[in-house]
C-alpha atoms as a PDB file:
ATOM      1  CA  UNK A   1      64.534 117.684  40.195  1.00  0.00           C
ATOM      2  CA  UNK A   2      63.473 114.701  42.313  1.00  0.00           C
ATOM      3  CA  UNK A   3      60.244 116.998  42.962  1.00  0.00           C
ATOM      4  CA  UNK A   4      59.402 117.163  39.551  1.00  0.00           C
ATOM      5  CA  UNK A   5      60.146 113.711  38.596  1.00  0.00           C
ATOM      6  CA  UNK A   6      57.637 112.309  41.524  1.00  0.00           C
ATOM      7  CA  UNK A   7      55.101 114.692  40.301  1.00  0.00           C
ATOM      8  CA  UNK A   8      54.900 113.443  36.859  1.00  0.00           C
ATOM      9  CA  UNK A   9      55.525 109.654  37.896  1.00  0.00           C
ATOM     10  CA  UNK A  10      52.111 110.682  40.609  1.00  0.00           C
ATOM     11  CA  UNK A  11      50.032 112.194  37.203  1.00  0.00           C
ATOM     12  CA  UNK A  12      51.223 109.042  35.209  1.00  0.00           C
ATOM     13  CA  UNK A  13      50.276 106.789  37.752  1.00  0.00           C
ATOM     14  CA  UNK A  14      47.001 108.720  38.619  1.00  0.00           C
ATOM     15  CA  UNK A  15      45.824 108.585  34.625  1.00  0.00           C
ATOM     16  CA  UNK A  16      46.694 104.126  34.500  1.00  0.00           C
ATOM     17  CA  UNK A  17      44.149 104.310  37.868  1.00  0.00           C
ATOM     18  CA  UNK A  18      41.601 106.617  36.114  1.00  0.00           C
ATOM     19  CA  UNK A  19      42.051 104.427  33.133  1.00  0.00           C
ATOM     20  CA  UNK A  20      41.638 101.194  34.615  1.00  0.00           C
ATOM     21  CA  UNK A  21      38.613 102.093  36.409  1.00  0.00           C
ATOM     22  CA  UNK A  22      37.048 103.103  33.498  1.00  0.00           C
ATOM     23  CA  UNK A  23      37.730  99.795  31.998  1.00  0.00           C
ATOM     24  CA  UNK A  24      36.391  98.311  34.509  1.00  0.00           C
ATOM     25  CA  UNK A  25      33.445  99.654  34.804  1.00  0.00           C
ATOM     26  CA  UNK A  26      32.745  99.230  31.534  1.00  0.00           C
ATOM     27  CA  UNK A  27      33.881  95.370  32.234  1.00  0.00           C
ATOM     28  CA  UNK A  28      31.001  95.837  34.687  1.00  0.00           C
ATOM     29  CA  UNK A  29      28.745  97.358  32.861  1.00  0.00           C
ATOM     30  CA  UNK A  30      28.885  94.680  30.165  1.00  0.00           C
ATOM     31  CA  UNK A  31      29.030  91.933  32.906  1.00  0.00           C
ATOM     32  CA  UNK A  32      25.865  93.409  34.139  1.00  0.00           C
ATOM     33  CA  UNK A  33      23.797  93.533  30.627  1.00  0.00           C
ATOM     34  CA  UNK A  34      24.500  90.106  29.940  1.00  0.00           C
ATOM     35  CA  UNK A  35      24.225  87.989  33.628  1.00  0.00           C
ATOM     36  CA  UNK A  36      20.483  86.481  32.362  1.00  0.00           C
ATOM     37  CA  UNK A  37      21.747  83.453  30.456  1.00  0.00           C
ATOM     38  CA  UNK A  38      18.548  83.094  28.611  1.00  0.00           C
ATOM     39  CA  UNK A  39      19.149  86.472  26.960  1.00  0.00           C
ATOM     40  CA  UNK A  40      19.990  86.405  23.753  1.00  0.00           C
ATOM     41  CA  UNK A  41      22.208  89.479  22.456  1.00  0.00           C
ATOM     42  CA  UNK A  42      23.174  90.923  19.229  1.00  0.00           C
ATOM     43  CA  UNK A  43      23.492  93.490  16.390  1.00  0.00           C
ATOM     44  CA  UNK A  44      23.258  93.191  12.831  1.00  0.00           C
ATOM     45  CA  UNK A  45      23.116  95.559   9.855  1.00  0.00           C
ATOM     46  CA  UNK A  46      20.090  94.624   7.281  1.00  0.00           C
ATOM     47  CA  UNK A  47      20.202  94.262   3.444  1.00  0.00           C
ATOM     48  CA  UNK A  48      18.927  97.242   1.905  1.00  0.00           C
ATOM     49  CA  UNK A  49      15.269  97.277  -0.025  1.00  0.00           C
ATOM     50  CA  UNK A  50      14.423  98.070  -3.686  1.00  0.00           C
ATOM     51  CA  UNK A  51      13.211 101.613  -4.156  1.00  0.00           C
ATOM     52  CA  UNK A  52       9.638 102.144  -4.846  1.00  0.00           C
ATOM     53  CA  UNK A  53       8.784  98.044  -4.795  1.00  0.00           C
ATOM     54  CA  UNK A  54       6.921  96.339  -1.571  1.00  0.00           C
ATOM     55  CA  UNK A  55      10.505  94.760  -1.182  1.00  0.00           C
ATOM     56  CA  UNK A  56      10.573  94.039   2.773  1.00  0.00           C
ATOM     57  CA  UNK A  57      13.759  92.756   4.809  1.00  0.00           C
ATOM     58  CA  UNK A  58      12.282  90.116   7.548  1.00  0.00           C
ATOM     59  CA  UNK A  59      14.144  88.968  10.411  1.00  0.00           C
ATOM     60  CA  UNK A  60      13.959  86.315  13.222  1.00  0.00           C
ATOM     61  CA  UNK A  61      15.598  86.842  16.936  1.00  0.00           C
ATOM     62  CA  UNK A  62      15.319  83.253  17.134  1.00  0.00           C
ATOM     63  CA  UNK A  63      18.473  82.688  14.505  1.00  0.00           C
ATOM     64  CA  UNK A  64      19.663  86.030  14.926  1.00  0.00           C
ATOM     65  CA  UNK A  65      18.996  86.665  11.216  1.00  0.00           C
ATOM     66  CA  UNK A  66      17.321  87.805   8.156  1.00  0.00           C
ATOM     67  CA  UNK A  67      14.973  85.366   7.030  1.00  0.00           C
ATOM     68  CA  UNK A  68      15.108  84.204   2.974  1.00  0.00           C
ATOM     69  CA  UNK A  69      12.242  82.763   1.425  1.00  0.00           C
ATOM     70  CA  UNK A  70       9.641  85.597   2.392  1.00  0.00           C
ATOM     71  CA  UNK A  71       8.138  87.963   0.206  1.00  0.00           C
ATOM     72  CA  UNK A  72       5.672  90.203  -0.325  1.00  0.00           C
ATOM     73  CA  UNK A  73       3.191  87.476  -1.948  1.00  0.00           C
ATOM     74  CA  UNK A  74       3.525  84.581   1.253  1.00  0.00           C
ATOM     75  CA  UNK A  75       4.630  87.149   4.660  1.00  0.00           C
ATOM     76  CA  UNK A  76       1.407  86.510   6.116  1.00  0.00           C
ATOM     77  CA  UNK A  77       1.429  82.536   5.973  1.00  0.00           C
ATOM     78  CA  UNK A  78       5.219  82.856   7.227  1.00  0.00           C
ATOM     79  CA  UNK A  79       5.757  81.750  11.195  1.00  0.00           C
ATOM     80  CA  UNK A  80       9.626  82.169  11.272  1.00  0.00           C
ATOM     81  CA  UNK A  81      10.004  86.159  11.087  1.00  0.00           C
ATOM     82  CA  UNK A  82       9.326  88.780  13.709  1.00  0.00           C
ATOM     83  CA  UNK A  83       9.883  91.902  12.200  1.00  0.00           C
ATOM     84  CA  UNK A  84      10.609  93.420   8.658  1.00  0.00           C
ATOM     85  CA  UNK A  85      11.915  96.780   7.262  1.00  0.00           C
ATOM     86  CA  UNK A  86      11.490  98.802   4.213  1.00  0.00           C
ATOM     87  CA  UNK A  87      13.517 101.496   3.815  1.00  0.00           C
ATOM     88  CA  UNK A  88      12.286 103.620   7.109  1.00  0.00           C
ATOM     89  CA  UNK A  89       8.832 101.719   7.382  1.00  0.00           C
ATOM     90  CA  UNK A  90       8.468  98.749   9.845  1.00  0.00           C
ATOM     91  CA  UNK A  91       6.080  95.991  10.724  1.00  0.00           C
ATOM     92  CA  UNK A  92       6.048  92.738  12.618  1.00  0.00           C
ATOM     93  CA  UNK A  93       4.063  89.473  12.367  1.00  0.00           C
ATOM     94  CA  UNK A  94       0.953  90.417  13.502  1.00  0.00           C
ATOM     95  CA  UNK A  95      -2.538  92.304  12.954  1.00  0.00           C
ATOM     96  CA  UNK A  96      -2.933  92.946   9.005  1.00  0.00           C
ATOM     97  CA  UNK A  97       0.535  91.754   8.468  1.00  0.00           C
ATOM     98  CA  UNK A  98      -0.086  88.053   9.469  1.00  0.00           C
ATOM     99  CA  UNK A  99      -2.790  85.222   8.998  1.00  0.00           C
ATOM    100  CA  UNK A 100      -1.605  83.723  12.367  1.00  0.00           C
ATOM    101  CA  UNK A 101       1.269  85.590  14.205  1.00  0.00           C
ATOM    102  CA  UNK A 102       0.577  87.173  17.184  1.00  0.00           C
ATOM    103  CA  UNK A 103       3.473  89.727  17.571  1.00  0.00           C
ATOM    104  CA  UNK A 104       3.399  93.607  18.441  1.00  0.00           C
ATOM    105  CA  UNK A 105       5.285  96.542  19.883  1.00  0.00           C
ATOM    106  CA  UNK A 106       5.848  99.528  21.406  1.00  0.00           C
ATOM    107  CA  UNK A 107       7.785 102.630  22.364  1.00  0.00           C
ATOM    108  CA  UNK A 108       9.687 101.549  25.404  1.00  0.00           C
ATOM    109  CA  UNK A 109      12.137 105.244  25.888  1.00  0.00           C
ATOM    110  CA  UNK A 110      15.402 105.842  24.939  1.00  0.00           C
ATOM    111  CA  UNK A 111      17.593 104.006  27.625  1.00  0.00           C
ATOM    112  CA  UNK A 112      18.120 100.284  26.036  1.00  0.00           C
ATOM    113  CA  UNK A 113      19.465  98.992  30.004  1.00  0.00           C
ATOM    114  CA  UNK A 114      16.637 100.846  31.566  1.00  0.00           C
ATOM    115  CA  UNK A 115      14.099  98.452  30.025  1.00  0.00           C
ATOM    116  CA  UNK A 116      13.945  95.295  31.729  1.00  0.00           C
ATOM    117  CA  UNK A 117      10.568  93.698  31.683  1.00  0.00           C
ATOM    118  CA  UNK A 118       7.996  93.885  28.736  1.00  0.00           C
ATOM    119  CA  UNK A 119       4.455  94.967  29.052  1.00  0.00           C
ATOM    120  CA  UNK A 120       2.391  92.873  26.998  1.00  0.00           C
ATOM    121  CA  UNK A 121      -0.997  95.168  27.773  1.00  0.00           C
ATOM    122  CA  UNK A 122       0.813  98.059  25.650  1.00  0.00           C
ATOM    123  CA  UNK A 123       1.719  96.113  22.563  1.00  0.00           C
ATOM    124  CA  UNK A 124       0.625  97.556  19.415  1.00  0.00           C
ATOM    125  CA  UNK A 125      -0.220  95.569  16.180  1.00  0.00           C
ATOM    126  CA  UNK A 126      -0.247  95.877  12.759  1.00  0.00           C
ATOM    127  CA  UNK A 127      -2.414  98.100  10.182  1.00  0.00           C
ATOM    128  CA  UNK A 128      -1.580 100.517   7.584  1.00  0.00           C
ATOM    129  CA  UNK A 129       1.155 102.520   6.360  1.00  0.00           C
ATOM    130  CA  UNK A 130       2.271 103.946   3.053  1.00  0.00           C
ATOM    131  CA  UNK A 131       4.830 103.056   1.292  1.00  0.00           C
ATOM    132  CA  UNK A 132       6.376 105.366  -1.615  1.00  0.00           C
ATOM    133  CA  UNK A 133       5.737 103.421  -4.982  1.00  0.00           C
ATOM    134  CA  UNK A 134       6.983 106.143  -7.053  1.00  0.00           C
ATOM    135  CA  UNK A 135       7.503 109.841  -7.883  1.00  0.00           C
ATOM    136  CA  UNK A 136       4.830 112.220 -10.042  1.00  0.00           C
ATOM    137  CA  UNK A 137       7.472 114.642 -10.698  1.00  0.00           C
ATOM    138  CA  UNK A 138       4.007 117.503 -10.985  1.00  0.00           C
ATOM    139  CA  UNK A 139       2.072 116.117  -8.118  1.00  0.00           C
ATOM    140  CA  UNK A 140       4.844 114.468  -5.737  1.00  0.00           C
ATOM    141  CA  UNK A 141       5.284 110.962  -4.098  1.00  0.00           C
ATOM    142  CA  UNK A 142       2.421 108.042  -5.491  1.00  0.00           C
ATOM    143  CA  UNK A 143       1.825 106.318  -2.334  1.00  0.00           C
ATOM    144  CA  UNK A 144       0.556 102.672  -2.056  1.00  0.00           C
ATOM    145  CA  UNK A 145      -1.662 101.180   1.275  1.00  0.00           C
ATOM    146  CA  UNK A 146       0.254  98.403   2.838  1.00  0.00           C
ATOM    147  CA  UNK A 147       0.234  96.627   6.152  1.00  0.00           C
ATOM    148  CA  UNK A 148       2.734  98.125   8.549  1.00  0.00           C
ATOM    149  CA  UNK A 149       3.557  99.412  11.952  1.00  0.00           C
ATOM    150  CA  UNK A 150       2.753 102.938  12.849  1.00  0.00           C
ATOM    151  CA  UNK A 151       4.148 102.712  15.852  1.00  0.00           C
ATOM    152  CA  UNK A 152       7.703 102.783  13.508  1.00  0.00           C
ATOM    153  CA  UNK A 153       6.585 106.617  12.358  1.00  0.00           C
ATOM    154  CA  UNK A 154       9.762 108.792  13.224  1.00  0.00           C
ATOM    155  CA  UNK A 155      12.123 106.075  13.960  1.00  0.00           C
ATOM    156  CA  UNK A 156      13.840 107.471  11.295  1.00  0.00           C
ATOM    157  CA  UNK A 157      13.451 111.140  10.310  1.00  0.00           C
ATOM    158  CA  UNK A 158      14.613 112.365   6.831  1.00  0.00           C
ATOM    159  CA  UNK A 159      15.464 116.272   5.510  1.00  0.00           C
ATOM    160  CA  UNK A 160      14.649 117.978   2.551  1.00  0.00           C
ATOM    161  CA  UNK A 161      18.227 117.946   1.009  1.00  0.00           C
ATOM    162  CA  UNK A 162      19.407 115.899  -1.398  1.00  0.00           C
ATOM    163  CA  UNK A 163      20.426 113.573  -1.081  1.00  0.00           C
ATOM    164  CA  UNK A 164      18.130 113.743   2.537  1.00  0.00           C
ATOM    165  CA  UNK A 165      20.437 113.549   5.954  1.00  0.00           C
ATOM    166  CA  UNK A 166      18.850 111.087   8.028  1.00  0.00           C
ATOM    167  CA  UNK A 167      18.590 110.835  11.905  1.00  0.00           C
ATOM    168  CA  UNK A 168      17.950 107.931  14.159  1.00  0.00           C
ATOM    169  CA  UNK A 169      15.856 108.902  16.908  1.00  0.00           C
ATOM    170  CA  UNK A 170      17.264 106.536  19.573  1.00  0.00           C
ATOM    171  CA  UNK A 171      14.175 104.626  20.582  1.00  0.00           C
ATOM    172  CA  UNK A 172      13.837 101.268  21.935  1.00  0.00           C
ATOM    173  CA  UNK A 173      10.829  99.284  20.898  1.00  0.00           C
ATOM    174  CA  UNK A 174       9.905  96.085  22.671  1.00  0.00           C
ATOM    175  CA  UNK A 175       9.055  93.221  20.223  1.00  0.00           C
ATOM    176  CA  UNK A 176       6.246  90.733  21.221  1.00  0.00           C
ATOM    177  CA  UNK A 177       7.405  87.948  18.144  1.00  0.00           C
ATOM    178  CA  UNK A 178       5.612  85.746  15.923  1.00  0.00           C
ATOM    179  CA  UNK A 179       4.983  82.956  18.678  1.00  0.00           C
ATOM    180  CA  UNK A 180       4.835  85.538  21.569  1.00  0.00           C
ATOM    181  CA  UNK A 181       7.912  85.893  23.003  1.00  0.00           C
ATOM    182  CA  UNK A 182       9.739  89.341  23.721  1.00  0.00           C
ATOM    183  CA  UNK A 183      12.685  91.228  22.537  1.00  0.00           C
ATOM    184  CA  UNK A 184      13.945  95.245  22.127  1.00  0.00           C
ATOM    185  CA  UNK A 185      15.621  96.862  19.959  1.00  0.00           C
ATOM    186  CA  UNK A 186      17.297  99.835  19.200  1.00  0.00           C
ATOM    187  CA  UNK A 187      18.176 101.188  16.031  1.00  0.00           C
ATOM    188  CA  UNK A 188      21.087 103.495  15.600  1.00  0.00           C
ATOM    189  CA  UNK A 189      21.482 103.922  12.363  1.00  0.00           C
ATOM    190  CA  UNK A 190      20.304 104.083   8.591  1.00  0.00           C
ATOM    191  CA  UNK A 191      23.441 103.220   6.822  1.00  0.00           C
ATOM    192  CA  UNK A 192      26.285 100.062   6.663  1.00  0.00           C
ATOM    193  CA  UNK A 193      29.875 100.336   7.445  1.00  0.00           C
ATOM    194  CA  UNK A 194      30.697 101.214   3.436  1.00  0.00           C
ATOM    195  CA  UNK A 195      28.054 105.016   4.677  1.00  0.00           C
ATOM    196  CA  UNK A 196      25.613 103.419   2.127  1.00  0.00           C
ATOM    197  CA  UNK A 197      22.066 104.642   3.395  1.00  0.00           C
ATOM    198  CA  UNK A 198      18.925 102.437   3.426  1.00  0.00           C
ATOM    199  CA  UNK A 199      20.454 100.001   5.914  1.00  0.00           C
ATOM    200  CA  UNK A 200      18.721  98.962   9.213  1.00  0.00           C
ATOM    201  CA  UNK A 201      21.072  98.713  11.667  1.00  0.00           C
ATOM    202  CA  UNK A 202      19.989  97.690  15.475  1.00  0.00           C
ATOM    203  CA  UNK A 203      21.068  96.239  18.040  1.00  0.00           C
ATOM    204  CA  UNK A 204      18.567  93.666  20.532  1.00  0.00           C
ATOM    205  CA  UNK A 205      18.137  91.367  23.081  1.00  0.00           C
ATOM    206  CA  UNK A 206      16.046  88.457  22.979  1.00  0.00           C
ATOM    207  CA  UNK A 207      14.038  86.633  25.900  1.00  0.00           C
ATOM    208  CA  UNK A 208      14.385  82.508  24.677  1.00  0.00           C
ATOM    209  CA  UNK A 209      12.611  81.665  27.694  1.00  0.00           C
ATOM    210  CA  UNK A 210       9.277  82.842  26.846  1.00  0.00           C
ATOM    211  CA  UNK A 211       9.131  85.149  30.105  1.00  0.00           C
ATOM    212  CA  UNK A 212       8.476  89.090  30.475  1.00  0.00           C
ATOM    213  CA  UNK A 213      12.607  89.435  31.302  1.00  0.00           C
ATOM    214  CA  UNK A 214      14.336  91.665  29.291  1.00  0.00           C
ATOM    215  CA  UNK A 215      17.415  91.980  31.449  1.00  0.00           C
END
């Protein structure tokens, strides 16, 4: 009996070890992500668009937030946003979406940790993309020319059920922002907390310092 009782005190004790040293290194690994204290970190869900209008969610890293008081008659002129979503459709302040930012991105793989320095010589800007304005129920989807981001195309794939399953594809973009500093991001999904699709949801981190860091 006094066997059996050290042996299952040994596998209790051996599964606290194995679980505190996978706390910790999670401790770590969050330690590790977060040691540049010009780094600004966060996640946020975005509002969701109106269907079939040029209705565009913008948001700033600087504030950590979406940014009221833009539309689709004054984006260009604006300064304070970085990047802005419609439904699965993306652009930032630059190229034909801006009068004076100079922002960008690209494709930067799937590993958010792995990417720790921005390369400003592959930043992408602005042209056109479509945007759905409406349905011909004979001829299909009325599309619309507006300035975008192809570099968004896939970010988030839709199926032909209804109503469509959709699936992030896990890639981090680096962000050059309005006033040319850099960020990444990584979106993870296309719905809130309440499962309502149509929702942005990303997590980033944010260089204040100006620099090339992203880590």
């Amino acid at each position: 009996m006094m066997k059996k009782s050290f042996l299952v005190l040994g596998f209790i004790a051996l599964g606290f070890s194995l679980v505190f040293s996978s706390c910790k290194k999670d401790d770590e690994k969050k330690k590790e992500e977060n040691t540049n204290p010009t780094i600004k970190t966060g996640e946020i869900t975005l509002s969701k668009t109106e269907l079939y209008k040029d209705d565009w969610v913008y948001f700033s890293f600087e504030s950590g937030a979406e940014v009221s008081g833009v539309d689709s008659n004054n984006y260009k002129d604006q300064p304070n946003w970085d990047i802005a979503f419609h439904s699965r459709l993306g652009r930032t302040n630059s190229g034909y979406s801006t009068n004076n930012g100079i922002g960008g991105i690209y494709e930067a793989g799937t590993d958010f940790a792995a990417v720790e320095v921005a390369d400003n010589n592959a930043i992408i800007t602005d042209s056109i993309v479509k945007l759905i304005s409406g349905i011909d129920y004979v001829t299909g989807p009325i599309y619309k020319n507006v300035p975008g981001n192809i570099t968004f195309d896939g970010a988030i794939d839709a199926d032909n059920s209804h109503p469509p399953i959709y699936t992030v594809n896990d890639m981090v973009y680096v962000i050059k922002t309005a006033n040319g500093k850099y960020a990444k991001i990584q979106i993870f999904d296309f719905s809130d907390d309440q499962g309502e699709s149509g929702h942005i949801v990303f997590k980033y981190a944010y260089q204040t310092d100006g620099s090339l860091k992203l880590k």
